[in-house]
C-alpha atoms as a PDB file:
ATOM      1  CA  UNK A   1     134.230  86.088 114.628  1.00  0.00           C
ATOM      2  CA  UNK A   2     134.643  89.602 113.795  1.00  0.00           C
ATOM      3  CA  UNK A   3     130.782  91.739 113.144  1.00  0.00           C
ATOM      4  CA  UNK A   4     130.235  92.358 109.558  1.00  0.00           C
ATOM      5  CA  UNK A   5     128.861  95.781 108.438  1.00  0.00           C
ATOM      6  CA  UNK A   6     125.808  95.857 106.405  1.00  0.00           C
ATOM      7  CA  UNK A   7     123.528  98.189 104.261  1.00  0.00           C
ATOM      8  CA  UNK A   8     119.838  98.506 104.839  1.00  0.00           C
ATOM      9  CA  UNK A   9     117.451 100.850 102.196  1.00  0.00           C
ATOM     10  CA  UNK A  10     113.950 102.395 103.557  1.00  0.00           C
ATOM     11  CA  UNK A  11     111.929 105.032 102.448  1.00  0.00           C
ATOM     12  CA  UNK A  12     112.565 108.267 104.057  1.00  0.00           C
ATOM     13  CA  UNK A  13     109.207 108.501 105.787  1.00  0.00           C
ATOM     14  CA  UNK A  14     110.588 105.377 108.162  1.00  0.00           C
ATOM     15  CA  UNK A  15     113.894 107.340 109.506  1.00  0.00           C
ATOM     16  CA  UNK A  16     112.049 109.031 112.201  1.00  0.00           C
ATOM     17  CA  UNK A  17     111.020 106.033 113.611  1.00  0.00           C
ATOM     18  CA  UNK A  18     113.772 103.947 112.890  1.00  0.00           C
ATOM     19  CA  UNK A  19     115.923 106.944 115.043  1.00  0.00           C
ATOM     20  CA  UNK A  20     113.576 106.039 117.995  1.00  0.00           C
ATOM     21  CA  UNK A  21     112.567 102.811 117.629  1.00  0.00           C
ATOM     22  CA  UNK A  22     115.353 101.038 115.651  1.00  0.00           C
ATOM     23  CA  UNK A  23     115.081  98.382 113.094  1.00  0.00           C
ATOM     24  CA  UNK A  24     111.847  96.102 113.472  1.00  0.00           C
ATOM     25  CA  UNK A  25     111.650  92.953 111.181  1.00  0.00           C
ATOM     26  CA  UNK A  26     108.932  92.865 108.229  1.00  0.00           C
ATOM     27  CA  UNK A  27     106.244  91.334 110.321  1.00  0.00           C
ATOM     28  CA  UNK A  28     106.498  93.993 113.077  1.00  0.00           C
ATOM     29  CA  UNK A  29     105.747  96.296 109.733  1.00  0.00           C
ATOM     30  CA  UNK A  30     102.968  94.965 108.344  1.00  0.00           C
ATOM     31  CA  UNK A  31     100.660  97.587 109.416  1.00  0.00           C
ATOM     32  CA  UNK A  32     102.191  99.578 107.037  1.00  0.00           C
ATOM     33  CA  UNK A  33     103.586  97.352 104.179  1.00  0.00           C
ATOM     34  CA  UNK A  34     100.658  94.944 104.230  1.00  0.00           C
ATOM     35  CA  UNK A  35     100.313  91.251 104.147  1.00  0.00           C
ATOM     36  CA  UNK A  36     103.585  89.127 103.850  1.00  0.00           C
ATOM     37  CA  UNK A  37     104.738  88.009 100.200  1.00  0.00           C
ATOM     38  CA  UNK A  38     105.633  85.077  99.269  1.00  0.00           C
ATOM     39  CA  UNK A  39     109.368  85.286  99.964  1.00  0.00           C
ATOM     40  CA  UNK A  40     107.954  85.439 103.616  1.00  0.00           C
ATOM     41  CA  UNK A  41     105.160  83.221 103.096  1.00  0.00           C
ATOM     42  CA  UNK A  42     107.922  80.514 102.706  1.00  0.00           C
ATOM     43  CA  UNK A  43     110.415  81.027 105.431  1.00  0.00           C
ATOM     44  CA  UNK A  44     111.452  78.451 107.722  1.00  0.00           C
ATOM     45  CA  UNK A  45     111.251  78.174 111.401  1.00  0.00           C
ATOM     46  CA  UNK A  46     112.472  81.321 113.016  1.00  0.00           C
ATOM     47  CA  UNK A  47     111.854  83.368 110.059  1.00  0.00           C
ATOM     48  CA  UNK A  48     108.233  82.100 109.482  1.00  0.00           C
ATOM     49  CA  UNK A  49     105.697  84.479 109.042  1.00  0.00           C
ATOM     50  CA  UNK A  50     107.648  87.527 108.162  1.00  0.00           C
ATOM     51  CA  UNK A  51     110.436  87.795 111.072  1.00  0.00           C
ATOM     52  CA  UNK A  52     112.635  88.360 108.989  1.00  0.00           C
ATOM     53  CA  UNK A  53     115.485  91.911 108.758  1.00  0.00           C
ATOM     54  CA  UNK A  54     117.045  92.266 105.532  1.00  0.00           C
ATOM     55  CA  UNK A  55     119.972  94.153 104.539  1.00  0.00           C
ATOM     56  CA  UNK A  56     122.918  93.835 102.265  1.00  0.00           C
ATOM     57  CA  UNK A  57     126.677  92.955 102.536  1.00  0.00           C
ATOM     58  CA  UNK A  58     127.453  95.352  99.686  1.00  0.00           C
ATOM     59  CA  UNK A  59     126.645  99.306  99.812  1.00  0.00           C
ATOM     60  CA  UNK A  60     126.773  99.675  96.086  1.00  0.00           C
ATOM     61  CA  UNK A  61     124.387  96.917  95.822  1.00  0.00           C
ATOM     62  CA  UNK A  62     121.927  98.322  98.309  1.00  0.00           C
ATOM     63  CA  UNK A  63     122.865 101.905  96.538  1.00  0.00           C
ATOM     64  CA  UNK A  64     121.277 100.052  93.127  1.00  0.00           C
ATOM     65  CA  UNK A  65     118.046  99.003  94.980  1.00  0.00           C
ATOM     66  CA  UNK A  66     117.100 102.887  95.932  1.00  0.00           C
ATOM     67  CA  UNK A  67     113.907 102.670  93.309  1.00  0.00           C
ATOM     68  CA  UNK A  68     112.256  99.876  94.823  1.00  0.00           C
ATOM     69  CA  UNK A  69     113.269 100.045  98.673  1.00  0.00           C
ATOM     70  CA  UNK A  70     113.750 104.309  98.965  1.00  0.00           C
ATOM     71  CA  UNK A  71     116.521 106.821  99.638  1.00  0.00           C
ATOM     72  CA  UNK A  72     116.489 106.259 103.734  1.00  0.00           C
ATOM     73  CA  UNK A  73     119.743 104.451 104.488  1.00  0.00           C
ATOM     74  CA  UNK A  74     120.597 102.501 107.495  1.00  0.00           C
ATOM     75  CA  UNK A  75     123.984 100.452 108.569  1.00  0.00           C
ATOM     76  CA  UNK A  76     124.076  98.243 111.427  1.00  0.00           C
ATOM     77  CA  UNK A  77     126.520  95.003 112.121  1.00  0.00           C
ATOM     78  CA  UNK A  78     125.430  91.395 112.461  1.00  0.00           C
ATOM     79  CA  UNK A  79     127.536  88.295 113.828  1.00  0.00           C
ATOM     80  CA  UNK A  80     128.141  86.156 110.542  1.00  0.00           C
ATOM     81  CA  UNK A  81     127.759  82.925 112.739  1.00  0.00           C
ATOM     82  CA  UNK A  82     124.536  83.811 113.087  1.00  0.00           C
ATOM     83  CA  UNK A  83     122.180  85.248 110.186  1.00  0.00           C
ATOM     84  CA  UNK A  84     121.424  83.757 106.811  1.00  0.00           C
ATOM     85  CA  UNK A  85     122.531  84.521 103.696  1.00  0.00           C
ATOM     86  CA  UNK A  86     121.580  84.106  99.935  1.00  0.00           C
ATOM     87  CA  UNK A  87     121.925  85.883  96.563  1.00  0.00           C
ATOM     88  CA  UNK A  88     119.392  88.336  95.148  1.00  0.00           C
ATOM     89  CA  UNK A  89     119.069  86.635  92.110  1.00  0.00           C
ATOM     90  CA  UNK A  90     118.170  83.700  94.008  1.00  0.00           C
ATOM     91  CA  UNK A  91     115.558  85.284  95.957  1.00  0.00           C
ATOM     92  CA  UNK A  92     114.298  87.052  92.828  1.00  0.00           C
ATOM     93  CA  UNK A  93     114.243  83.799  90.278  1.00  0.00           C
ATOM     94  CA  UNK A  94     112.350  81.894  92.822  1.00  0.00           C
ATOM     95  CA  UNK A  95     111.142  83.376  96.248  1.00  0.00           C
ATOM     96  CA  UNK A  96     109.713  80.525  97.889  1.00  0.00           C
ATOM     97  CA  UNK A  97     112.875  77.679  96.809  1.00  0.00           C
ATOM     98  CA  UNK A  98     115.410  81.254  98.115  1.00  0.00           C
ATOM     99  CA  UNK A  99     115.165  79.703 101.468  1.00  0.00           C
ATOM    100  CA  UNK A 100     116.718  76.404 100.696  1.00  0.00           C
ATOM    101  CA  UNK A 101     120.056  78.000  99.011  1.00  0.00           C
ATOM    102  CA  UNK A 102     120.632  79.890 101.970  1.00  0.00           C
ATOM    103  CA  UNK A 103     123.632  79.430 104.293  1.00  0.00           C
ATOM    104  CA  UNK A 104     125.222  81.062 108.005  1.00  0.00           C
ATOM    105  CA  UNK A 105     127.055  84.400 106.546  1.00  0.00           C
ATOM    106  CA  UNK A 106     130.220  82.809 108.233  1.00  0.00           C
ATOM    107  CA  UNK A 107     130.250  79.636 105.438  1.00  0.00           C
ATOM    108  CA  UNK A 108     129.915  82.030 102.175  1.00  0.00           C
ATOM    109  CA  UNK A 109     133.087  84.172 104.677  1.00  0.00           C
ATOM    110  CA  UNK A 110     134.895  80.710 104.822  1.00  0.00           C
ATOM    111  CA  UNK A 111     134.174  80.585 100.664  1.00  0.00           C
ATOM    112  CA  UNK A 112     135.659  83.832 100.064  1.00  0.00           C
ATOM    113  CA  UNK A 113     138.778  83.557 102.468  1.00  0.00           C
ATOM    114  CA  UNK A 114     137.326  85.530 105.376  1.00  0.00           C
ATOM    115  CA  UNK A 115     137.162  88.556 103.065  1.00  0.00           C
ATOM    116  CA  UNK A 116     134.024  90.052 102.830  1.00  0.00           C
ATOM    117  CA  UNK A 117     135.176  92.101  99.585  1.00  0.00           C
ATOM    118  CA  UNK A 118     135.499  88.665  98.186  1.00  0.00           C
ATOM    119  CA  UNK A 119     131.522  87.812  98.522  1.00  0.00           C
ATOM    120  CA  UNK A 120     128.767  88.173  95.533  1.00  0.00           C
ATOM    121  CA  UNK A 121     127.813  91.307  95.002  1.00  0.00           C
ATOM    122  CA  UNK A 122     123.843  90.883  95.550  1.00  0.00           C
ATOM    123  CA  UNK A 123     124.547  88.731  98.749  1.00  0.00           C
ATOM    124  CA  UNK A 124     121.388  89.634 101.087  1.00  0.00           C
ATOM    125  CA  UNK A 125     121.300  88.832 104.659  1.00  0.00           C
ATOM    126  CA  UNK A 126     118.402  88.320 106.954  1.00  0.00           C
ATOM    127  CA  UNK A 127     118.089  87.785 110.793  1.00  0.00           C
ATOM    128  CA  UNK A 128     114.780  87.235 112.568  1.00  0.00           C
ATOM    129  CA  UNK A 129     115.644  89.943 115.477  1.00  0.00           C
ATOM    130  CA  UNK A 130     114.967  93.486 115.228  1.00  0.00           C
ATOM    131  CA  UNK A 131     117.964  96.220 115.987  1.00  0.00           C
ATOM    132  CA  UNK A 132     117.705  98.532 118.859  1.00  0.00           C
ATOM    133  CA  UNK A 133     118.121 102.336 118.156  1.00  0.00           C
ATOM    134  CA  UNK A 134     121.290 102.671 119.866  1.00  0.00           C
ATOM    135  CA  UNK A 135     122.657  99.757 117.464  1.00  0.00           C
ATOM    136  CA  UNK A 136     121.941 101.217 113.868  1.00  0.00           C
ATOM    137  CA  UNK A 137     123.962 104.234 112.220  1.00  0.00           C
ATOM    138  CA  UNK A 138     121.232 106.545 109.958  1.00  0.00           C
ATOM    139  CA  UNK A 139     123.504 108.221 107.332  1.00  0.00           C
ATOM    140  CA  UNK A 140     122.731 110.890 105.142  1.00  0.00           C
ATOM    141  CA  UNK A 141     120.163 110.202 102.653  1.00  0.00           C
ATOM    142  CA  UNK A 142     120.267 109.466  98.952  1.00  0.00           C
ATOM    143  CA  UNK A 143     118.425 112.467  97.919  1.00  0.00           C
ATOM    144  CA  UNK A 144     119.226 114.630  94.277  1.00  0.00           C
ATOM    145  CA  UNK A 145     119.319 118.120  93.701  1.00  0.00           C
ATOM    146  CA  UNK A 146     115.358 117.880  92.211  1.00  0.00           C
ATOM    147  CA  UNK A 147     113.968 115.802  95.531  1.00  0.00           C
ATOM    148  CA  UNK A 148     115.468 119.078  97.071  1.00  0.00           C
ATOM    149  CA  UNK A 149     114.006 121.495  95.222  1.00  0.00           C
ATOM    150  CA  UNK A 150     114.814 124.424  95.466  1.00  0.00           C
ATOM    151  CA  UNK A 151     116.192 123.839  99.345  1.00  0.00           C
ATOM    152  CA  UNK A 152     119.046 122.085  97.407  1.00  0.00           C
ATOM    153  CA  UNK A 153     121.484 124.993  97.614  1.00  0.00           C
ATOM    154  CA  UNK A 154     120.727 125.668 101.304  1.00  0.00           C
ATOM    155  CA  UNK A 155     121.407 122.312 102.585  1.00  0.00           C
ATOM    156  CA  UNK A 156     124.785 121.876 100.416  1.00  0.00           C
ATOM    157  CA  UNK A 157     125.588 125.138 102.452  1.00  0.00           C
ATOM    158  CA  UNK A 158     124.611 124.394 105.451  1.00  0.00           C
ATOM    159  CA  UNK A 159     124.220 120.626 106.314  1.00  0.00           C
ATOM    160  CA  UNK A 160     128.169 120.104 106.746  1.00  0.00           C
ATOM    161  CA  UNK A 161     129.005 123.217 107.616  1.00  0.00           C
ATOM    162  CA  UNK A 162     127.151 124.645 110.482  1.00  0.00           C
ATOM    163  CA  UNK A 163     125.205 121.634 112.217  1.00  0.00           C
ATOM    164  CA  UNK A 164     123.686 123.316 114.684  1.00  0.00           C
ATOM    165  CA  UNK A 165     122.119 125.441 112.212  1.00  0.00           C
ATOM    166  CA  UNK A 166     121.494 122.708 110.371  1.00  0.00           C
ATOM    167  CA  UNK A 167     119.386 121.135 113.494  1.00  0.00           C
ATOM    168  CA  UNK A 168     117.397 123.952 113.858  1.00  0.00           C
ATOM    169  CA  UNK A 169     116.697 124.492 110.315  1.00  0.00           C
ATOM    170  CA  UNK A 170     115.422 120.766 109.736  1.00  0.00           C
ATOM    171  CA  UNK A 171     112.506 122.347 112.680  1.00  0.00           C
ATOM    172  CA  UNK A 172     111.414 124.894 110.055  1.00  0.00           C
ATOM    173  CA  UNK A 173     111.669 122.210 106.910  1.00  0.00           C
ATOM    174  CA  UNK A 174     109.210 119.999 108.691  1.00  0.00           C
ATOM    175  CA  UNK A 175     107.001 122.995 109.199  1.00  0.00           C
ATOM    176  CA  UNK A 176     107.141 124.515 106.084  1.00  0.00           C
ATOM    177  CA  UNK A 177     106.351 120.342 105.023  1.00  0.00           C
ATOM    178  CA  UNK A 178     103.166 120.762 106.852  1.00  0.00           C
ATOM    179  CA  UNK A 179     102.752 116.986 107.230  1.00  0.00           C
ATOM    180  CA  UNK A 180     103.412 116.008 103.965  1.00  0.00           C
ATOM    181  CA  UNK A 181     105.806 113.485 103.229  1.00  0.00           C
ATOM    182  CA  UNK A 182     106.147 113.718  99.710  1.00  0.00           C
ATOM    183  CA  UNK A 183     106.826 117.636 100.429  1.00  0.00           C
ATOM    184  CA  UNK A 184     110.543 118.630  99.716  1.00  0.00           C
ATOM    185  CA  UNK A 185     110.610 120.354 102.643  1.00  0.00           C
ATOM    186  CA  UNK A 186     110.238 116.869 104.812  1.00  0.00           C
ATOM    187  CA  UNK A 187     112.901 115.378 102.486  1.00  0.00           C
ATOM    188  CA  UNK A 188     115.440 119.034 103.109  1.00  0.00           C
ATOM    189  CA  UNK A 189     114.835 118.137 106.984  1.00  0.00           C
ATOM    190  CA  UNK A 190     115.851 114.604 106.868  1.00  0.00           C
ATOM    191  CA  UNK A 191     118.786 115.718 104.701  1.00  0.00           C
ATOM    192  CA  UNK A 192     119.721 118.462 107.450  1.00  0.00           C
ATOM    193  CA  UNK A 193     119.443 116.159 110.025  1.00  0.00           C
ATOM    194  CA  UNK A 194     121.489 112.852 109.033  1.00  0.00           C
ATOM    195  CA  UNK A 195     124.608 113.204 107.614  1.00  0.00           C
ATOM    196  CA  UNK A 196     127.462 110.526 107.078  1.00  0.00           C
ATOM    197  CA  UNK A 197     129.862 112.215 109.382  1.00  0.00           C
ATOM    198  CA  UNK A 198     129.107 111.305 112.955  1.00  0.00           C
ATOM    199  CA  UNK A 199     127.645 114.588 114.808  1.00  0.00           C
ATOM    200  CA  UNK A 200     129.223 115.135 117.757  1.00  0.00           C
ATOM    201  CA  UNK A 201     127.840 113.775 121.470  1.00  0.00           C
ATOM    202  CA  UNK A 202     127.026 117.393 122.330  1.00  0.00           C
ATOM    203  CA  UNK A 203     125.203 119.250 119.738  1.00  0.00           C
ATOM    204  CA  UNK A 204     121.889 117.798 121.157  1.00  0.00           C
ATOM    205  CA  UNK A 205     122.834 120.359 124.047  1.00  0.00           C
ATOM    206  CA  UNK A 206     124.226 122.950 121.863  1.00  0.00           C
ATOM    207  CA  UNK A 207     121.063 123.185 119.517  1.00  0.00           C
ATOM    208  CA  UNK A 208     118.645 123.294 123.293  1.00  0.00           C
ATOM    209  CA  UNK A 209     120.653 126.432 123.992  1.00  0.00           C
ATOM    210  CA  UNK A 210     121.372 128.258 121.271  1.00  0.00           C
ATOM    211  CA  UNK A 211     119.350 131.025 119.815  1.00  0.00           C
ATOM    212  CA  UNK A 212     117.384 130.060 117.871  1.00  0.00           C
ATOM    213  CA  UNK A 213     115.893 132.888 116.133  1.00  0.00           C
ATOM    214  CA  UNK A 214     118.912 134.201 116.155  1.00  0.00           C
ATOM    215  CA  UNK A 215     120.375 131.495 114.381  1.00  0.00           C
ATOM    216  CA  UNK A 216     118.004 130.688 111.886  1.00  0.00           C
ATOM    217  CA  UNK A 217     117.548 134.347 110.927  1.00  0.00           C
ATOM    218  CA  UNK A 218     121.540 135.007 110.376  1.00  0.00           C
ATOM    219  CA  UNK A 219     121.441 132.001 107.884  1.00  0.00           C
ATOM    220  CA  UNK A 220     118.189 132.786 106.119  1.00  0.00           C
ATOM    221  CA  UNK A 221     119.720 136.245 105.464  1.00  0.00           C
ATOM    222  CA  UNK A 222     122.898 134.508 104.068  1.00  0.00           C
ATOM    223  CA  UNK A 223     121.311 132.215 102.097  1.00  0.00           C
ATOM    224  CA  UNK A 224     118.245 134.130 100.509  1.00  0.00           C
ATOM    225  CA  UNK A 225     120.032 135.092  97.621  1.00  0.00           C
ATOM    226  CA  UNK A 226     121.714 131.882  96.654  1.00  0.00           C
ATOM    227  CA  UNK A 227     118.697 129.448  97.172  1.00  0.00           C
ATOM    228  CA  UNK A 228     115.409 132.389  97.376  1.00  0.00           C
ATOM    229  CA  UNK A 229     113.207 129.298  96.470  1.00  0.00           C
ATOM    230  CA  UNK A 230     114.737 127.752 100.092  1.00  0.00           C
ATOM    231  CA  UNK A 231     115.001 130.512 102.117  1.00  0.00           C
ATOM    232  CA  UNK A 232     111.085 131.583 101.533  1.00  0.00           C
ATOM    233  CA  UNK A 233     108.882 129.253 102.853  1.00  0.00           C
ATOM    234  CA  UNK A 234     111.289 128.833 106.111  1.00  0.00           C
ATOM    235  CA  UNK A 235     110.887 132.350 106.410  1.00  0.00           C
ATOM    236  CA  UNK A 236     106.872 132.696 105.933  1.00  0.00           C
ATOM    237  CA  UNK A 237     107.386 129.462 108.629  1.00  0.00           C
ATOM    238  CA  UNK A 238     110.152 131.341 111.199  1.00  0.00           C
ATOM    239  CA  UNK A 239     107.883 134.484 110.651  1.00  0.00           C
ATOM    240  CA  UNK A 240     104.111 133.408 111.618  1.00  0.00           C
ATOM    241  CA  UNK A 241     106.161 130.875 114.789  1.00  0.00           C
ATOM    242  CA  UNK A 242     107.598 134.608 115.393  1.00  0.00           C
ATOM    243  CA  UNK A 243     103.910 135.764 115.877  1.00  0.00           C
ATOM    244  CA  UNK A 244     102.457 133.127 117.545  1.00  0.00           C
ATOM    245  CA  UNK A 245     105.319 133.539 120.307  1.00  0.00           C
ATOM    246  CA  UNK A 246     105.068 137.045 120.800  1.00  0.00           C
ATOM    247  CA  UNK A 247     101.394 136.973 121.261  1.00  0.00           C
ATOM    248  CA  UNK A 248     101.286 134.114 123.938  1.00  0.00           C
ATOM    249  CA  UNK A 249     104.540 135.236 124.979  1.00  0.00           C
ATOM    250  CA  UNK A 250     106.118 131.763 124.591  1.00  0.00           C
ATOM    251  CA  UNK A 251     109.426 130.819 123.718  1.00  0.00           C
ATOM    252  CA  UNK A 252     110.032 130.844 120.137  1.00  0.00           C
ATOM    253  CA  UNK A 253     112.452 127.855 120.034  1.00  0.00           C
ATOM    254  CA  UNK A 254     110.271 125.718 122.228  1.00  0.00           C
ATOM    255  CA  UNK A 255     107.515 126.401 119.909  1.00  0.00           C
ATOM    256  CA  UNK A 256     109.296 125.819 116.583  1.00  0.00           C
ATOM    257  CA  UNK A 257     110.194 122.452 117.942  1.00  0.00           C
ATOM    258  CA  UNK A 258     106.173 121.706 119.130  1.00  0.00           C
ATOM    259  CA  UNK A 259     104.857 122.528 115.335  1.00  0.00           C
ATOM    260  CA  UNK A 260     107.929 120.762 113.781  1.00  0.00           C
ATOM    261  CA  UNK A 261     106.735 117.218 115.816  1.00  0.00           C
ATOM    262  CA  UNK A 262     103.383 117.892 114.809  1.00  0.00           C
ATOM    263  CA  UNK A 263     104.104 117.812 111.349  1.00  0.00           C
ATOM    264  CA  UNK A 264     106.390 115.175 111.762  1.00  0.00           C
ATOM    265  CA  UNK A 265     103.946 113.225 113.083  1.00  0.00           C
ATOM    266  CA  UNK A 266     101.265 113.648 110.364  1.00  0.00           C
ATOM    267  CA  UNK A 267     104.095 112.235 108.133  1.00  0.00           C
ATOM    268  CA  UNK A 268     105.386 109.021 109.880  1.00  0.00           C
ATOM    269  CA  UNK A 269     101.200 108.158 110.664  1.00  0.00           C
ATOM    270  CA  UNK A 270     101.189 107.876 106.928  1.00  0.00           C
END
């Protein structure tokens, strides 16, 4: 039976890890969502005790859920023969009876002709094993104009455009973030760094050798006028990496990338 695409929603501090470590189910995260409700209080068998990954058949439905789950979304495919499924409002009306309404993805399929356009809108489905990293697709964010601040104009400008200076600028966003998740700058470097257009297999290779201060500086200048609320605090953060490098005469793209996992750190620790 042919793999069905779904739609998971997480807050943006959980991309980093979900890059390297892929999707883990709810009880792998309860060191940092707490004890299990009662949804997962209730599961059955396989799913008992919170081993449980959620996600959703339809994106516009997982698009509605952004308030309560967060901006951070995730696609990955599962084999309908083989997860549950069960409506939302089932789930919502009456957590603990959910699991009793729920059948194999593949019957509601066989309801709805083999067309998954053809299934309820608020269809959730759940499997008890985590995804590996090389498995899930991380697209761009659902971030607005105000999350952005004012790095809003620079990533509309940049972010598609240019992606290696997109890489290289997400370094300087999580610097200028300073370990702060809430920070716009964290929230500028996770929109520089996933977009919904696959990058290509080599950039990874073109950002290690390109110039970086080159780089950055030739799109600072280009942008300081159109986004000056942007374009500062990367600068004040390019500038004083620009010191430290000269006086331990270090390279400066080496270094950039050792304060930007520091502060990246900080903010996936919580």
């Amino acid at each position: 039976m042919t793999r069905i695409t779904v739609h998971h929603r997480t807050p943006a501090a959980n991309l980093p890890l979900i890059e390297v470590d892929g999707l883990r189910t709810r009880v792998d995260l309860s060191d940092r969502l707490g004890p299990v409700g009662p949804f997962d209080a209730a599961a059955p068998g396989r799913f008992a005790r919170g081993r449980r990954l959620s996600a959703w058949v339809s994106a516009e439905h997982a698009e509605a859920t952004r308030a309560e789950h967060g901006p951070g979304r995730v696609s990955f495919t599962v084999d309908p023969q083989r997860v549950l499924a069960g409506r939302a409002a089932d789930r919502i009306a009456d957590p603990e009876a959910a699991w009793g309404r729920m059948r194999p993805l593949a019957e509601w399929l066989a309801d709805a002709d083999g067309a998954p356009d053809g299934l309820p809108d608020d269809l959730e489905v759940h499997q008890e094993q985590p995804v590996r990293a090389k498995l899930v697709r991380i697209l761009a964010p659902d971030l607005d104009a105000s999350e952005l601040a004012g790095y809003a104009p620079l990533v509309a400008a940049v972010a598609d455009a240019d992606r290696v200076a997109a890489k290289l600028l997400m370094h300087l966003a999580l610097i200028a973030a300073d370990g702060d998740g809430a920070d716009p700058g964290f929230l500028t470097a996770c929109a520089l760094a996933w977009r919904d257009e696959d990058d290509d297999r080599d950039l990874g290779r073109r950002v290690a050798r390109a110039d970086a201060d080159a780089v950055l500086e030739a799109v600072l200048v280009e942008q300081e006028d159109a986004a000056p609320e942007g374009t500062a605090p990367l600068r004040a953060a390019l500038d004083a990496a620009r010191g430290v490098a000269e006086a331990q005469q270090s390279d400066l793209g080496m270094l950039l990338m050792e304060r930007s996992e520091a502060s990246l750190a900080r903010i996936v620790a919580g």
